[in-house]
Each structure stands twice: as C-alpha cells, then as structure tokens.
PDB file of N, CA and C in Angstrom:
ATOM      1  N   UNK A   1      -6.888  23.563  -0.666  1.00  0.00           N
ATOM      2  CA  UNK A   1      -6.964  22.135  -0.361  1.00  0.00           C
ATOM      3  C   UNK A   1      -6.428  21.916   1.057  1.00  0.00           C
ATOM      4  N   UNK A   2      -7.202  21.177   2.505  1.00  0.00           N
ATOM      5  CA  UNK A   2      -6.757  21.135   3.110  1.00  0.00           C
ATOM      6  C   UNK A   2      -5.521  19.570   3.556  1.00  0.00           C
ATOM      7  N   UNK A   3      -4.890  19.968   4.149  1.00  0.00           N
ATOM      8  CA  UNK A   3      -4.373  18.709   4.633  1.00  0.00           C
ATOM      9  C   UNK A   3      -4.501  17.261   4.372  1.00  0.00           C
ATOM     10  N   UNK A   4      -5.571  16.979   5.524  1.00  0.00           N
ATOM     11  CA  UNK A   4      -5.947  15.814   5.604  1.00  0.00           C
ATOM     12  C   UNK A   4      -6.708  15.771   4.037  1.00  0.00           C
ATOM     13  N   UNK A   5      -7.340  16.492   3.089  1.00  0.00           N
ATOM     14  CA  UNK A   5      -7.245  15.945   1.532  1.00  0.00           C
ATOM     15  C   UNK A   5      -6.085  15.882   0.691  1.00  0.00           C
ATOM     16  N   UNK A   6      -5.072  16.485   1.199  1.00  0.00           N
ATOM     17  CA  UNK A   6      -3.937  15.990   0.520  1.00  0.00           C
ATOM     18  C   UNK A   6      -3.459  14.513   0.848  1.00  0.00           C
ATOM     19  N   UNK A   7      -3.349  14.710   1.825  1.00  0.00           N
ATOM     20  CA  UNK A   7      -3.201  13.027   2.706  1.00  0.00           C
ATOM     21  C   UNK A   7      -4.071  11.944   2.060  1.00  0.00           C
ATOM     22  N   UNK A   8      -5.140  11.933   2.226  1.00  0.00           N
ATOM     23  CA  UNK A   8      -5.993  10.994   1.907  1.00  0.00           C
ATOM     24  C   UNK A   8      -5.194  10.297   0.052  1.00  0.00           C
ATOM     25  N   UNK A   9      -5.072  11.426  -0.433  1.00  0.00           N
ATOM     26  CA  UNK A   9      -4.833  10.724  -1.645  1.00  0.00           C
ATOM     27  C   UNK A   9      -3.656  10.443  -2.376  1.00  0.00           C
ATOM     28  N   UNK A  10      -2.300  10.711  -1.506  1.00  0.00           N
ATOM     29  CA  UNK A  10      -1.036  10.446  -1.651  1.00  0.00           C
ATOM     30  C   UNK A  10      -0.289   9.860  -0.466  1.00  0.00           C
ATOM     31  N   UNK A  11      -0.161  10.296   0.976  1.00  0.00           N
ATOM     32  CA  UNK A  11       0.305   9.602   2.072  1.00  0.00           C
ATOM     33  C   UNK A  11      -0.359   8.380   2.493  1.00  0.00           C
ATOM     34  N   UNK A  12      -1.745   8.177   2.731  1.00  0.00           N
ATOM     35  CA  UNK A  12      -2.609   7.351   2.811  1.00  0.00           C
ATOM     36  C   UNK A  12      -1.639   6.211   1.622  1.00  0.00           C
ATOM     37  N   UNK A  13      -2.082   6.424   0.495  1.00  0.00           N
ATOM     38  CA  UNK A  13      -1.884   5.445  -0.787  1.00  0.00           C
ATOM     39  C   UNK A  13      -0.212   4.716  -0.137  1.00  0.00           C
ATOM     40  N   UNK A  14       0.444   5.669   0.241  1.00  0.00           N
ATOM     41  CA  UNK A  14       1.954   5.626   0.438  1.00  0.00           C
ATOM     42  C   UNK A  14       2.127   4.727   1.055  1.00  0.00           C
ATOM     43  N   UNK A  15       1.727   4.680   2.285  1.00  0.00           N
ATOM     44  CA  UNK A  15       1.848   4.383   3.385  1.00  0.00           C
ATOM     45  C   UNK A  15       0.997   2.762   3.404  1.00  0.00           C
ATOM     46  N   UNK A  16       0.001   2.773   3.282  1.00  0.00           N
ATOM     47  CA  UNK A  16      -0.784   1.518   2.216  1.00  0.00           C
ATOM     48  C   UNK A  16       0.356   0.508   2.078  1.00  0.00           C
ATOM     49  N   UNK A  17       0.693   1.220   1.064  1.00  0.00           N
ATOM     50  CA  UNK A  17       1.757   0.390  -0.136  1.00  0.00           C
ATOM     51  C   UNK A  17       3.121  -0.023   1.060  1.00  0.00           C
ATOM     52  N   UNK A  18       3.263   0.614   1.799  1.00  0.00           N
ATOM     53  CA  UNK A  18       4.740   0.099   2.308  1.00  0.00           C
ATOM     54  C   UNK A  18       4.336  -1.282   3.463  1.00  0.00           C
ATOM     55  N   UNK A  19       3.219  -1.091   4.269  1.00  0.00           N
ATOM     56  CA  UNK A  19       2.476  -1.979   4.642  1.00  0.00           C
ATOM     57  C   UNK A  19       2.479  -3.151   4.424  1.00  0.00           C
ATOM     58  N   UNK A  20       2.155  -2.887   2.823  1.00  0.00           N
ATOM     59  CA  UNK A  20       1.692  -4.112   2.131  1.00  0.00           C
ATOM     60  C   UNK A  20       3.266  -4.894   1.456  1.00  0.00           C
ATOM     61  N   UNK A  21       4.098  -3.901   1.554  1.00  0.00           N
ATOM     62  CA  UNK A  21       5.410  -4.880   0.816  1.00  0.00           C
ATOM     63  C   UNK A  21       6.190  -5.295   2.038  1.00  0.00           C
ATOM     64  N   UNK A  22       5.998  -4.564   3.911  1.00  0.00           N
ATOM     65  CA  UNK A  22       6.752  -5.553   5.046  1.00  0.00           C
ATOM     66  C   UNK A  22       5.740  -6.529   5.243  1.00  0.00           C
ATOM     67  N   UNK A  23       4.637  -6.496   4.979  1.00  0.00           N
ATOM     68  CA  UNK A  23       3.576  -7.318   4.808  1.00  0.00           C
ATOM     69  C   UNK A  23       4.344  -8.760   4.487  1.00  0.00           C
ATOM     70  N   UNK A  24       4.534  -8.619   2.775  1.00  0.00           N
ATOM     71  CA  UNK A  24       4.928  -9.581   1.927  1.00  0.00           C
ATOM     72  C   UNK A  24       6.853 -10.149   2.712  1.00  0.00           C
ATOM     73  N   UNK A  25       7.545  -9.179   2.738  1.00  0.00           N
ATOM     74  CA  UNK A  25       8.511  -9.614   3.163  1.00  0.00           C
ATOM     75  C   UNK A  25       8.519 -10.505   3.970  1.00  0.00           C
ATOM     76  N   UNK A  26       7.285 -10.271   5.274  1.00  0.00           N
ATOM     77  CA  UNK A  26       7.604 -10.590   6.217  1.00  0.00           C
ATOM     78  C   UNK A  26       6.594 -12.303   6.237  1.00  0.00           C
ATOM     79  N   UNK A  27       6.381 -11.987   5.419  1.00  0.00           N
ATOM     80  CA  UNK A  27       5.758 -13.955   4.908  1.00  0.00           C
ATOM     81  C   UNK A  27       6.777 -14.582   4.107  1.00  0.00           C
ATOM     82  N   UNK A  28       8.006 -13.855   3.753  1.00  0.00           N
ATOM     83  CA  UNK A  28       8.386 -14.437   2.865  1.00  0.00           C
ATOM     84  C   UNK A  28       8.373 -14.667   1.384  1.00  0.00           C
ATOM     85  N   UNK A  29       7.593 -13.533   0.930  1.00  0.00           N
ATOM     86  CA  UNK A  29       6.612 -13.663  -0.523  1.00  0.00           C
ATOM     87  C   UNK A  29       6.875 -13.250  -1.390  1.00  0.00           C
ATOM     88  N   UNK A  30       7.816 -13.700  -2.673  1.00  0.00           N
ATOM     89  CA  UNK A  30       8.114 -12.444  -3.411  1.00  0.00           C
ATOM     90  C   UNK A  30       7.061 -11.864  -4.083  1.00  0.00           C
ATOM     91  N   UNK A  31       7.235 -10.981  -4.863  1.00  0.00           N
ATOM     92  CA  UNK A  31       6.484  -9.824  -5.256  1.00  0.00           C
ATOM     93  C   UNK A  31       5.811 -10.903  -6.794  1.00  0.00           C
ATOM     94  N   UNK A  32       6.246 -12.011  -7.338  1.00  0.00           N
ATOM     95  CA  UNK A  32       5.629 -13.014  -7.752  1.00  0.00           C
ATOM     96  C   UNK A  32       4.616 -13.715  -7.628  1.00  0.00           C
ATOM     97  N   UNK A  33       5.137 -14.563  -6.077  1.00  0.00           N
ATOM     98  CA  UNK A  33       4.312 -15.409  -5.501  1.00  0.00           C
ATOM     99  C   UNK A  33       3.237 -14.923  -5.108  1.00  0.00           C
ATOM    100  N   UNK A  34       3.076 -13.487  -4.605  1.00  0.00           N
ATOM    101  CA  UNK A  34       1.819 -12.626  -3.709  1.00  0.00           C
ATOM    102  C   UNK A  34       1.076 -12.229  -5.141  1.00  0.00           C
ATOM    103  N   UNK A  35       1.274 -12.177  -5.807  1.00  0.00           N
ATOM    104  CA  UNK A  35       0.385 -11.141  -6.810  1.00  0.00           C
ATOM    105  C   UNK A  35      -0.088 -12.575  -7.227  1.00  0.00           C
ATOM    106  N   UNK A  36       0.330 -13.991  -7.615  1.00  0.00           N
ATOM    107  CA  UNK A  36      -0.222 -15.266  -7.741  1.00  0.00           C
ATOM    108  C   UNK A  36      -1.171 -15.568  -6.975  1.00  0.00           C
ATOM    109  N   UNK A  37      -1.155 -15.773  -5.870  1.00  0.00           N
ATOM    110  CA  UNK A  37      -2.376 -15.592  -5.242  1.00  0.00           C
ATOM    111  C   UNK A  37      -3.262 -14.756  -4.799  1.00  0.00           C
ATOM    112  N   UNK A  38      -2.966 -13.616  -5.081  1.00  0.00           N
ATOM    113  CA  UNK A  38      -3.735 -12.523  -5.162  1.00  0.00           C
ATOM    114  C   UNK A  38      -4.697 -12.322  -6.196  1.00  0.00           C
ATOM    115  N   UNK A  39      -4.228 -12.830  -7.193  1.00  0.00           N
ATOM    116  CA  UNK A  39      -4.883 -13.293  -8.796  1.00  0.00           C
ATOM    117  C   UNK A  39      -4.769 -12.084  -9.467  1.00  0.00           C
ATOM    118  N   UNK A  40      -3.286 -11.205  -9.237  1.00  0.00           N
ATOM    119  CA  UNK A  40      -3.121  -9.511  -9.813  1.00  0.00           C
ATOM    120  C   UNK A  40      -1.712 -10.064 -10.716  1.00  0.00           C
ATOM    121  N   UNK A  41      -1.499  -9.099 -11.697  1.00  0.00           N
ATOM    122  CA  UNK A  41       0.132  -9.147 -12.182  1.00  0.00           C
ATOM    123  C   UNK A  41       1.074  -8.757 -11.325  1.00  0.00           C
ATOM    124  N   UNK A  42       2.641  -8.648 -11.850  1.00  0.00           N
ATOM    125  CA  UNK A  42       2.949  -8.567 -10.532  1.00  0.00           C
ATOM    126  C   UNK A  42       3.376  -6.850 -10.768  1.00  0.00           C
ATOM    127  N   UNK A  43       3.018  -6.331 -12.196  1.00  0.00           N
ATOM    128  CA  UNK A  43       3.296  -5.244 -12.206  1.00  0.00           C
ATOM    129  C   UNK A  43       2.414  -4.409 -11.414  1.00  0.00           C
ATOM    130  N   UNK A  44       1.266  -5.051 -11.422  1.00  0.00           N
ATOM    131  CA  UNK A  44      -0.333  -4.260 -10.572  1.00  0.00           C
ATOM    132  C   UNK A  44       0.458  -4.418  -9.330  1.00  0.00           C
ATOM    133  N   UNK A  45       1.173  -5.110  -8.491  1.00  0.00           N
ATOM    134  CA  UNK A  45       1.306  -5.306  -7.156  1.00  0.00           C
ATOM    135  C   UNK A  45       2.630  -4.372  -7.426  1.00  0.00           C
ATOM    136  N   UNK A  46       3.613  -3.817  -8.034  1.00  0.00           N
ATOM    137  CA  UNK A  46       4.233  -2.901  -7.636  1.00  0.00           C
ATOM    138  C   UNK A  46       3.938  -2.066  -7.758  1.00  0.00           C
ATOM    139  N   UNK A  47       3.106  -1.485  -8.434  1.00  0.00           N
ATOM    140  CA  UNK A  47       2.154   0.091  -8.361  1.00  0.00           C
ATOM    141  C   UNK A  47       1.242   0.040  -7.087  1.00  0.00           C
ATOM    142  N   UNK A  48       1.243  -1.162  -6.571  1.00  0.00           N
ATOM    143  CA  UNK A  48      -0.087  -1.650  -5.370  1.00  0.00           C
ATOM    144  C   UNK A  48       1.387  -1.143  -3.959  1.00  0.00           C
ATOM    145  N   UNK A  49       2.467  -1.489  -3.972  1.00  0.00           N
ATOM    146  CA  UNK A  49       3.133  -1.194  -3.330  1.00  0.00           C
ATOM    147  C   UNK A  49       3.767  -0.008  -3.465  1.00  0.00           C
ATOM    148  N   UNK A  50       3.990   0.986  -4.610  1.00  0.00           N
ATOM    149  CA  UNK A  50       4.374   2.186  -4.920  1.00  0.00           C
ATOM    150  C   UNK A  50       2.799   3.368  -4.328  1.00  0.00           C
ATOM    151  N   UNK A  51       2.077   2.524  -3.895  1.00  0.00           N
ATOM    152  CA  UNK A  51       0.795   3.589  -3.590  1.00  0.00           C
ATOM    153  C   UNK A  51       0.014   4.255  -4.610  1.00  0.00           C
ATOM    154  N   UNK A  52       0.007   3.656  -5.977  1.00  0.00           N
ATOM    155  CA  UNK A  52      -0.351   4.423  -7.089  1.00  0.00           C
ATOM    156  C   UNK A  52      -1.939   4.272  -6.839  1.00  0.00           C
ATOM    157  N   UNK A  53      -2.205   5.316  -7.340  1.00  0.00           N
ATOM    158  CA  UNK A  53      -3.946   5.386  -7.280  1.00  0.00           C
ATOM    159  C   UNK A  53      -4.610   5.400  -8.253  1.00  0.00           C
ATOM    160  N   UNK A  54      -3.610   5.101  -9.666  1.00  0.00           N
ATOM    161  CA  UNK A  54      -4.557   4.277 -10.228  1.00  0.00           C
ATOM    162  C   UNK A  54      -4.723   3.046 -10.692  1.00  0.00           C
ATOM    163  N   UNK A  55      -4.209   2.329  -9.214  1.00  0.00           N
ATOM    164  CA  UNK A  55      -4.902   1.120  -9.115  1.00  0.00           C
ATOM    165  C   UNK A  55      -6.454   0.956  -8.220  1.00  0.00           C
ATOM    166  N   UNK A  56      -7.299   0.439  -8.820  1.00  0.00           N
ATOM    167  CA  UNK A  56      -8.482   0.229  -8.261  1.00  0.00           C
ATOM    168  C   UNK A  56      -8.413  -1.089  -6.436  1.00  0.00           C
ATOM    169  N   UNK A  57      -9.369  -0.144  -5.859  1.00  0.00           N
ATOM    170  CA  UNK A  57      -9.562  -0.878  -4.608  1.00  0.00           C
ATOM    171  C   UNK A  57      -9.730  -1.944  -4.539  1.00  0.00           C
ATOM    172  N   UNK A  58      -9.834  -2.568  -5.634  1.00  0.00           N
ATOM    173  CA  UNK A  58     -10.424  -4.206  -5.896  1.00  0.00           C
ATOM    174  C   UNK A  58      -9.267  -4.898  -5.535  1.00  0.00           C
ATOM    175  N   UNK A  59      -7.970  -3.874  -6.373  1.00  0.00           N
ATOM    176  CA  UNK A  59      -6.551  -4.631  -6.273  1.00  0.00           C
ATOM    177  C   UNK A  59      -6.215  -4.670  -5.008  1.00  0.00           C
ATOM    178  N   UNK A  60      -6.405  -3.766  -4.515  1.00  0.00           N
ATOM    179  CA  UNK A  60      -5.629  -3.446  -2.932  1.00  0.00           C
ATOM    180  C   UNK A  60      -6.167  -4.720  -2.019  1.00  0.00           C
ATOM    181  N   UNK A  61      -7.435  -4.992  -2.071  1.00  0.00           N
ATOM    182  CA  UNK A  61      -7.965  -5.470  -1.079  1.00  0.00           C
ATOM    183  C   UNK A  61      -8.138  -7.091  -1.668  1.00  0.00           C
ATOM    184  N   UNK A  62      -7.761  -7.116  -2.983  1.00  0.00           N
ATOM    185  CA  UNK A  62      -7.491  -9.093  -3.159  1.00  0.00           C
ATOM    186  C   UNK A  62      -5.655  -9.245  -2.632  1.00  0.00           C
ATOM    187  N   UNK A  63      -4.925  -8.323  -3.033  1.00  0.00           N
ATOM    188  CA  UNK A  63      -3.947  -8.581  -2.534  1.00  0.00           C
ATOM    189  C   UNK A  63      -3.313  -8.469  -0.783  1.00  0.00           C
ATOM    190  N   UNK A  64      -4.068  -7.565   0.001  1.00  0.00           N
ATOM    191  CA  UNK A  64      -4.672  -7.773   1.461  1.00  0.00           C
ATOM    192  C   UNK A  64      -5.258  -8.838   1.892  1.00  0.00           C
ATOM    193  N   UNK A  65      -5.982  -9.448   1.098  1.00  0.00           N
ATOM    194  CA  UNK A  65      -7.018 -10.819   1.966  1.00  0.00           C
ATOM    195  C   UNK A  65      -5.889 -11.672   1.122  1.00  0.00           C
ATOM    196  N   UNK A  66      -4.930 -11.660   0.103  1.00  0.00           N
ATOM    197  CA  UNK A  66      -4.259 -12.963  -0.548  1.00  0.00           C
ATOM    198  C   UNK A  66      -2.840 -12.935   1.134  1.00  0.00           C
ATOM    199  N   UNK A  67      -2.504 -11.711   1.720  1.00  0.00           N
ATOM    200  CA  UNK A  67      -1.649 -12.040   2.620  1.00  0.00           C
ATOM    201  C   UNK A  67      -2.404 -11.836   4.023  1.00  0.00           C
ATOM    202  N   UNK A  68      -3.574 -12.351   3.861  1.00  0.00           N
ATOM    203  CA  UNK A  68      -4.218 -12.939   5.264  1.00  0.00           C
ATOM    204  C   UNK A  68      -4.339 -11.498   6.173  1.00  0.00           C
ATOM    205  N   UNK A  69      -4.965 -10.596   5.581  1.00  0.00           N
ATOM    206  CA  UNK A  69      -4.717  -9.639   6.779  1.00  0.00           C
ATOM    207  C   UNK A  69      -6.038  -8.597   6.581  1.00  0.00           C
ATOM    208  N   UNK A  70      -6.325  -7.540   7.161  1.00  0.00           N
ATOM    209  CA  UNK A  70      -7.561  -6.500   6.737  1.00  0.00           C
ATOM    210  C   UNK A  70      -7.026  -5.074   6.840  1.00  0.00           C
ATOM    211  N   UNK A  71      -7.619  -4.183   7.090  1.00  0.00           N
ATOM    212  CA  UNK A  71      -7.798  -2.949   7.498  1.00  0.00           C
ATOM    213  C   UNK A  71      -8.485  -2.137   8.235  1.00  0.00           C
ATOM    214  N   UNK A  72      -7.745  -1.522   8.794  1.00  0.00           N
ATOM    215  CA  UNK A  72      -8.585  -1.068  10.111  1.00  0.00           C
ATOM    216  C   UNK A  72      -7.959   0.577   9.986  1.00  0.00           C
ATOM    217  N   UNK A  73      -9.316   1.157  10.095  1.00  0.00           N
ATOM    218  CA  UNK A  73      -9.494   2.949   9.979  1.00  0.00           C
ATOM    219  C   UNK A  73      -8.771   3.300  11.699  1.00  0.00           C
ATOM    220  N   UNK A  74      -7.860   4.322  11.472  1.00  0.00           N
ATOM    221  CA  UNK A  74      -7.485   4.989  12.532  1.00  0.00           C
ATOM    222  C   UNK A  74      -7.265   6.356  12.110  1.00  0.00           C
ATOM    223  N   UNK A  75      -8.028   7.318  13.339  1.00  0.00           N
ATOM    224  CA  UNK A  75      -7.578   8.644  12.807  1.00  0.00           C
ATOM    225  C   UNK A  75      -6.321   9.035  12.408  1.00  0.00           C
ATOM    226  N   UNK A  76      -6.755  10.165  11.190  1.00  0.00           N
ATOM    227  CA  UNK A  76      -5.102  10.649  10.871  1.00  0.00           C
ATOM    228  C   UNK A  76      -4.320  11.210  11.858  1.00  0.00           C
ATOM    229  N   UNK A  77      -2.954  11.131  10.845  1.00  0.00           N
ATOM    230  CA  UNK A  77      -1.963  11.946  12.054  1.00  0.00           C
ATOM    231  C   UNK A  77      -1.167  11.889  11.233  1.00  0.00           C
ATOM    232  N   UNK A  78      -0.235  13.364  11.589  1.00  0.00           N
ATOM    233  CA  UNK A  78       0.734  13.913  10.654  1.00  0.00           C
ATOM    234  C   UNK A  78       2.023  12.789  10.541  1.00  0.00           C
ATOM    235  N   UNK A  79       2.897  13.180   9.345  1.00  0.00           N
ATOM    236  CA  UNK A  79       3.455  12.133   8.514  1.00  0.00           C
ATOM    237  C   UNK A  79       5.066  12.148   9.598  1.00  0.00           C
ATOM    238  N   UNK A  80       5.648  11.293   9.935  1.00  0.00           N
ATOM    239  CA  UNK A  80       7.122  11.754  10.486  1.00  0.00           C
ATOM    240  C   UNK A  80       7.851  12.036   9.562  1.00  0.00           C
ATOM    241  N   UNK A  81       8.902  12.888   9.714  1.00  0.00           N
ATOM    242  CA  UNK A  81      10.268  12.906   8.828  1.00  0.00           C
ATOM    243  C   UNK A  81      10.996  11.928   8.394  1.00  0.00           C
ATOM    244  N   UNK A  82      10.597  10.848   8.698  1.00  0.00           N
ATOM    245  CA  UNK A  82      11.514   9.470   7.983  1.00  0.00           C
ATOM    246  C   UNK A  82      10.532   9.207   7.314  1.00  0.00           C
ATOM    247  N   UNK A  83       8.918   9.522   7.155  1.00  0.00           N
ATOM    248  CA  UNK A  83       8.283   8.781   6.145  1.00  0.00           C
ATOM    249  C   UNK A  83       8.113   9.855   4.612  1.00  0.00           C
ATOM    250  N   UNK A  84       8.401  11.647   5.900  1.00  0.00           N
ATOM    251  CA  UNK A  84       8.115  12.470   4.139  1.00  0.00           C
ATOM    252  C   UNK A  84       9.797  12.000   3.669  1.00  0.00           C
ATOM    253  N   UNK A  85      11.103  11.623   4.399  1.00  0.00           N
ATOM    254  CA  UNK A  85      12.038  11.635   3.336  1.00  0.00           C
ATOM    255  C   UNK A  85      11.986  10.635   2.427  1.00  0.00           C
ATOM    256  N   UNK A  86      11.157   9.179   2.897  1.00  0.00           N
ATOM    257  CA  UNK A  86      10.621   8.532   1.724  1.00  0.00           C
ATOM    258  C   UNK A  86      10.646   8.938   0.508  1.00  0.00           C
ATOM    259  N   UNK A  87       9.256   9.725   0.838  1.00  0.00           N
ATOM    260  CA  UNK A  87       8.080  10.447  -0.491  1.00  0.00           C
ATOM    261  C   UNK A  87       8.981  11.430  -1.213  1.00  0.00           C
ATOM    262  N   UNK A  88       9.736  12.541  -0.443  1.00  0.00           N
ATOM    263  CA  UNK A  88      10.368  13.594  -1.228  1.00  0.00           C
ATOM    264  C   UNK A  88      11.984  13.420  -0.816  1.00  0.00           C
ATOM    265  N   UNK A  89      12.648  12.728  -1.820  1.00  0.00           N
ATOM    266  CA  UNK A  89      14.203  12.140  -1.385  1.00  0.00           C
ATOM    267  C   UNK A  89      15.042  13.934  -1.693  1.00  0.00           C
TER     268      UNK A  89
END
C-alpha cells in the first residue's frame, strides 16, 4: 500500500475533521447548534470531526455548506509531527 493511499483514507479524513471543528469554534458554534443546521445529529458531527469514514460524504459536505465554507483540492504533502502526534499520542 502506498503512501499517499494510506493518507487518502485516514490523514485526509483527520485532518478534514479538525478543519471542520476550528471551523465551528471559530463561528462560535457549538457542536449542537452546527449539526442543527446542518440537519445531522450531533453524534454524526463528532465522528464528522473525529474523521471517521464511516460517515458518508453527504454528511461532510451539509455540515461544510451549514458553516458557509467549501473545499478546495491541493496536492498532498507529508503530515508534520504535531499533526502525526495528534493521530498516534
């Protein structure tokens, strides 16, 4: 398995998810209010912020357009050491 397929389906998701919760912080939103207008539970929005994959893209991207924002593809690039001590404490 190379790399960038490991990436794609755990750092990617990761990294997603942390996005999406300075995202929310940074509106002010608790993890309540965002999944309310997102029209998700709010348990779906902490697996949506934990990077879990098996939440469906549907979730990701009502709770993205519920905090006003999109996504934009940029090539990969390797993970820093403050984001693998995240992932592996």
């Amino acid at each position: 398995m190379s790399y960038y397929h490991y990436m794609d389906n755990f750092l990617l998701l990761t990294r997603l998810g942390v996005e999406i919760r300075q995202l929310r912080k940074h509106r002010g939103l608790s993890q309540a209010a965002l999944a309310q207008l997102a029209g998700v539970t709010r348990q779906k929005l902490i697996e949506i912020e934990q990077g879990s994959d098996s939440v469906g893209a549907g979730h990701y991207a009502r709770v993205i357009a519920a905090l006003g924002s999109e996504l934009h593809i940029v090539p990969a690039r390797m993970p820093t050491l403050e984001e693998l001590k995240g992932i592996f404490p």
